[in-house]
Protein backbone atom coordinates (compact mmCIF):
# COMPACT_ATOMS: atom_id res chain seq x y z
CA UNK A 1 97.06 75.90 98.27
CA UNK A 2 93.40 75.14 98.56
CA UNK A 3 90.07 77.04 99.46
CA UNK A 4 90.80 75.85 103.40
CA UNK A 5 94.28 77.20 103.11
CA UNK A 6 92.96 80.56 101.77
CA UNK A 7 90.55 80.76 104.45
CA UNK A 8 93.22 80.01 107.16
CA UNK A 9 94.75 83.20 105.81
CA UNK A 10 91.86 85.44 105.69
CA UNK A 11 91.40 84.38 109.48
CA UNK A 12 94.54 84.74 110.59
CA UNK A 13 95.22 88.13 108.56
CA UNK A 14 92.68 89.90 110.21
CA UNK A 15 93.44 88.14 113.61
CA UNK A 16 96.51 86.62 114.21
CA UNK A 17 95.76 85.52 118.16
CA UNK A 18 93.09 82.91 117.01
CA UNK A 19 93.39 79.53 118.67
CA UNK A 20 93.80 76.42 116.64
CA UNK A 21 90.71 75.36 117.46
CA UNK A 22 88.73 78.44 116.91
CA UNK A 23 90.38 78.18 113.46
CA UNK A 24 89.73 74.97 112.54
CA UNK A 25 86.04 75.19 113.59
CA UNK A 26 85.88 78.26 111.46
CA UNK A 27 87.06 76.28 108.48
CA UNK A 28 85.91 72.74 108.83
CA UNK A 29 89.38 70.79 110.38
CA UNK A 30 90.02 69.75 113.86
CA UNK A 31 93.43 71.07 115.28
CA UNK A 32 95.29 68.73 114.25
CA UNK A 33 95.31 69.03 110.29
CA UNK A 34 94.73 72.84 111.01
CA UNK A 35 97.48 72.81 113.00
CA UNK A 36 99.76 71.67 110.39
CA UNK A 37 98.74 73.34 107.30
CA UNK A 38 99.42 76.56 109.48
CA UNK A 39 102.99 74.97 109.85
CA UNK A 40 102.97 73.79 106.02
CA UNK A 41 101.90 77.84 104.80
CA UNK A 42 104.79 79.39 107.78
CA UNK A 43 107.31 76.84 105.99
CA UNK A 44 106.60 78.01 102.46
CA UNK A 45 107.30 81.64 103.38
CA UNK A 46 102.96 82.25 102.14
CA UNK A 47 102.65 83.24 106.14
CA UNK A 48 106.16 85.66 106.75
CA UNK A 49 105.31 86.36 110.51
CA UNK A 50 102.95 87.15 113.12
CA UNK A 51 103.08 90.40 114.60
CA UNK A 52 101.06 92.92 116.93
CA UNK A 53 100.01 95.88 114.90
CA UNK A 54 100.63 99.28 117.25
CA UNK A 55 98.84 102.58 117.19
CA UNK A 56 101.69 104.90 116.16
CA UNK A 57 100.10 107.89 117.34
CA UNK A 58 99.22 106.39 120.82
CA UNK A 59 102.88 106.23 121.09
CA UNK A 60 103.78 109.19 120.33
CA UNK A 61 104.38 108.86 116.62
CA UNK A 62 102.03 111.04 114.90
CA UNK A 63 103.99 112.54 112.19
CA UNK A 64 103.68 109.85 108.75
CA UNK A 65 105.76 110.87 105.80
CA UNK A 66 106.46 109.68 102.36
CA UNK A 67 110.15 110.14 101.49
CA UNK A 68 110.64 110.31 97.21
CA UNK A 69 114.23 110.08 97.06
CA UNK A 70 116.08 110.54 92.94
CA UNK A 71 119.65 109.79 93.07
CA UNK A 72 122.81 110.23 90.73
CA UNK A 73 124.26 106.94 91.12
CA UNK A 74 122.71 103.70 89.96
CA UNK A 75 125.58 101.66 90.49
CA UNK A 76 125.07 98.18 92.46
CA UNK A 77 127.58 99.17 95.10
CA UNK A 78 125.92 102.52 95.71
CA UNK A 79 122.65 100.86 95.92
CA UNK A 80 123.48 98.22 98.46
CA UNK A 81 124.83 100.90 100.64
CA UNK A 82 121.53 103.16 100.36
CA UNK A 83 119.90 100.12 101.00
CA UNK A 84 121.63 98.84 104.33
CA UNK A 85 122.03 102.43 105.48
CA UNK A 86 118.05 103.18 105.13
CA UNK A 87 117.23 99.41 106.38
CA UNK A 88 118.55 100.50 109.27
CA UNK A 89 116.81 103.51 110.30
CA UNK A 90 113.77 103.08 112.35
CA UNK A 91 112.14 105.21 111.61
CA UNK A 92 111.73 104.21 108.34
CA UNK A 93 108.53 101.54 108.02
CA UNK A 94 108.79 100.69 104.49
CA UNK A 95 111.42 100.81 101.47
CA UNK A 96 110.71 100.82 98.04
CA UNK A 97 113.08 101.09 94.65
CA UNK A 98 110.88 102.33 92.28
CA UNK A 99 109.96 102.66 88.71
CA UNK A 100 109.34 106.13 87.15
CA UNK A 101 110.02 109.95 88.40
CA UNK A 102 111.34 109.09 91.57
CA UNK A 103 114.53 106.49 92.35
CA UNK A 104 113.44 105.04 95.89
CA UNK A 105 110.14 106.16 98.05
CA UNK A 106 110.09 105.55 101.96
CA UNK A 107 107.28 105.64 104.48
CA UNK A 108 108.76 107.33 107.64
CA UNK A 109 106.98 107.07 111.05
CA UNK A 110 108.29 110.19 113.72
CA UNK A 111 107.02 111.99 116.36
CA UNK A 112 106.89 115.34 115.33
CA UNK A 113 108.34 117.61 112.57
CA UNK A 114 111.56 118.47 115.03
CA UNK A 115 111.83 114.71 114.63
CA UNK A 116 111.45 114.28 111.25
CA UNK A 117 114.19 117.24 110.46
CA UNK A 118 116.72 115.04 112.50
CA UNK A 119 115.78 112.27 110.50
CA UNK A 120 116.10 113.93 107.30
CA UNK A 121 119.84 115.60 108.12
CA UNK A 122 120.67 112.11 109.16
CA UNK A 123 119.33 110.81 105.45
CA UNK A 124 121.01 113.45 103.41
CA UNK A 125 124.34 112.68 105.07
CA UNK A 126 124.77 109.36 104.65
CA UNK A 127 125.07 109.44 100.88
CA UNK A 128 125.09 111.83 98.00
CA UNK A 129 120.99 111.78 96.71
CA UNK A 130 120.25 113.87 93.99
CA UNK A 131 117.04 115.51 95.31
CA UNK A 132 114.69 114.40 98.38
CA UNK A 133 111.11 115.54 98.42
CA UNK A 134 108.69 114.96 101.38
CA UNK A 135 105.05 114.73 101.43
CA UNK A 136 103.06 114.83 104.95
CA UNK A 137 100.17 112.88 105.59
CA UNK A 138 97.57 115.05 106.78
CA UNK A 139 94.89 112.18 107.85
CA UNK A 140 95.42 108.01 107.90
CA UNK A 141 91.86 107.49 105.52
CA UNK A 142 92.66 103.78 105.18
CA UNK A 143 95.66 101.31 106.03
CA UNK A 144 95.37 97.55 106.28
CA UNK A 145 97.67 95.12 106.81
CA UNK A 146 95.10 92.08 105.16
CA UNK A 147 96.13 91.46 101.49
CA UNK A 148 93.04 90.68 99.06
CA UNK A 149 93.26 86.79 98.83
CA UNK A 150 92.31 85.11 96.05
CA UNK A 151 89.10 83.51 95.23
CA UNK A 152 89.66 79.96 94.94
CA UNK A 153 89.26 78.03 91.13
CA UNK A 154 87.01 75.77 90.05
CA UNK A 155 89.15 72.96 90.93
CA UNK A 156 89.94 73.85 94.67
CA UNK A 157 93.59 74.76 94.08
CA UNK A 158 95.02 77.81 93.60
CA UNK A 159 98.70 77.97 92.67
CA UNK A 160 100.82 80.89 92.67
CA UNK A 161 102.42 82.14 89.48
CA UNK A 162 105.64 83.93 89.81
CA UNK A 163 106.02 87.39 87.54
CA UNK A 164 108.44 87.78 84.87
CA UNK A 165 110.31 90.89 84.27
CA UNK A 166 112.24 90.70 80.70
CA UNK A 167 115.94 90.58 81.02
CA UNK A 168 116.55 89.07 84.95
């Protein structure tokens, strides 16, 4: 990945519906070559998908709610059950398996707080959790979708290192 490459991504992470040519002006390329470094970064999974971002609240979904879950069972068949079961919900925007106090944290999207009681009976009966604890947002101060890119080196590439947890 290069410093055209990163800029292709900070266009197209803060506005997806670009044309190719608007792009490539933007960054120096005609369509063509623009065209398929867009493909090139889609094939190697650095652009997931494109999406339309919605206004939760102007559909009805005003209620946001952060989910810390602690559980009993650690077990790799417990957790792959947990996991499909919650994957599945709706409701449920994002998924986490955390490190710390808590066991799992989940950012829930509902209507209302009738809503989010349905949602919570359905949570608590799927599988035995040791304790849930829910936190309401009160007011949405910032939320992005744009990760921060990285400035490019010296030598015009920038290359991706991997993390290493000890023991996997």
């Amino acid at each position: 990945m290069d410093s055209i490459d990163l800029k292709i991504l900070a266009l197209l992470q803060h506005d997806a519906t670009l044309s190719i040519a608007t792009i490539g002006e933007k960054v120096g390329l005609s369509q063509t070559p623009c065209w398929k470094r867009i493909q090139r970064l889609e094939a190697d999974g650095v652009i997931d998908r494109r999406v339309a971002v919605l206004d939760p609240v102007k559909l009805g979904l005003g209620l946001t709610v952060f989910v810390s879950i602690e559980t009993a069972d650690h077990s790799r068949e417990w957790l792959e059950r947990f996991a499909q079961t919650v994957s599945a919900m709706p409701e449920v925007l994002e998924f986490y398996r955390m490190a710390g106090d808590v066991d799992y944290m989940l950012r829930v999207v509902v209507a209302d707080m009738r809503a989010y009681d349905t949602f919570y009976k359905h949570l608590i009966a799927t599988l035995p959790l040791k304790n849930v604890t829910s936190r309401f947002a009160m007011e949405k101060v910032k939320s992005t979708t744009a990760l921060p890119l990285p400035a490019p080196p010296a030598n015009g590439r920038f290359t991706p290192t991997l993390a290493v947890v000890a023991g996997e």
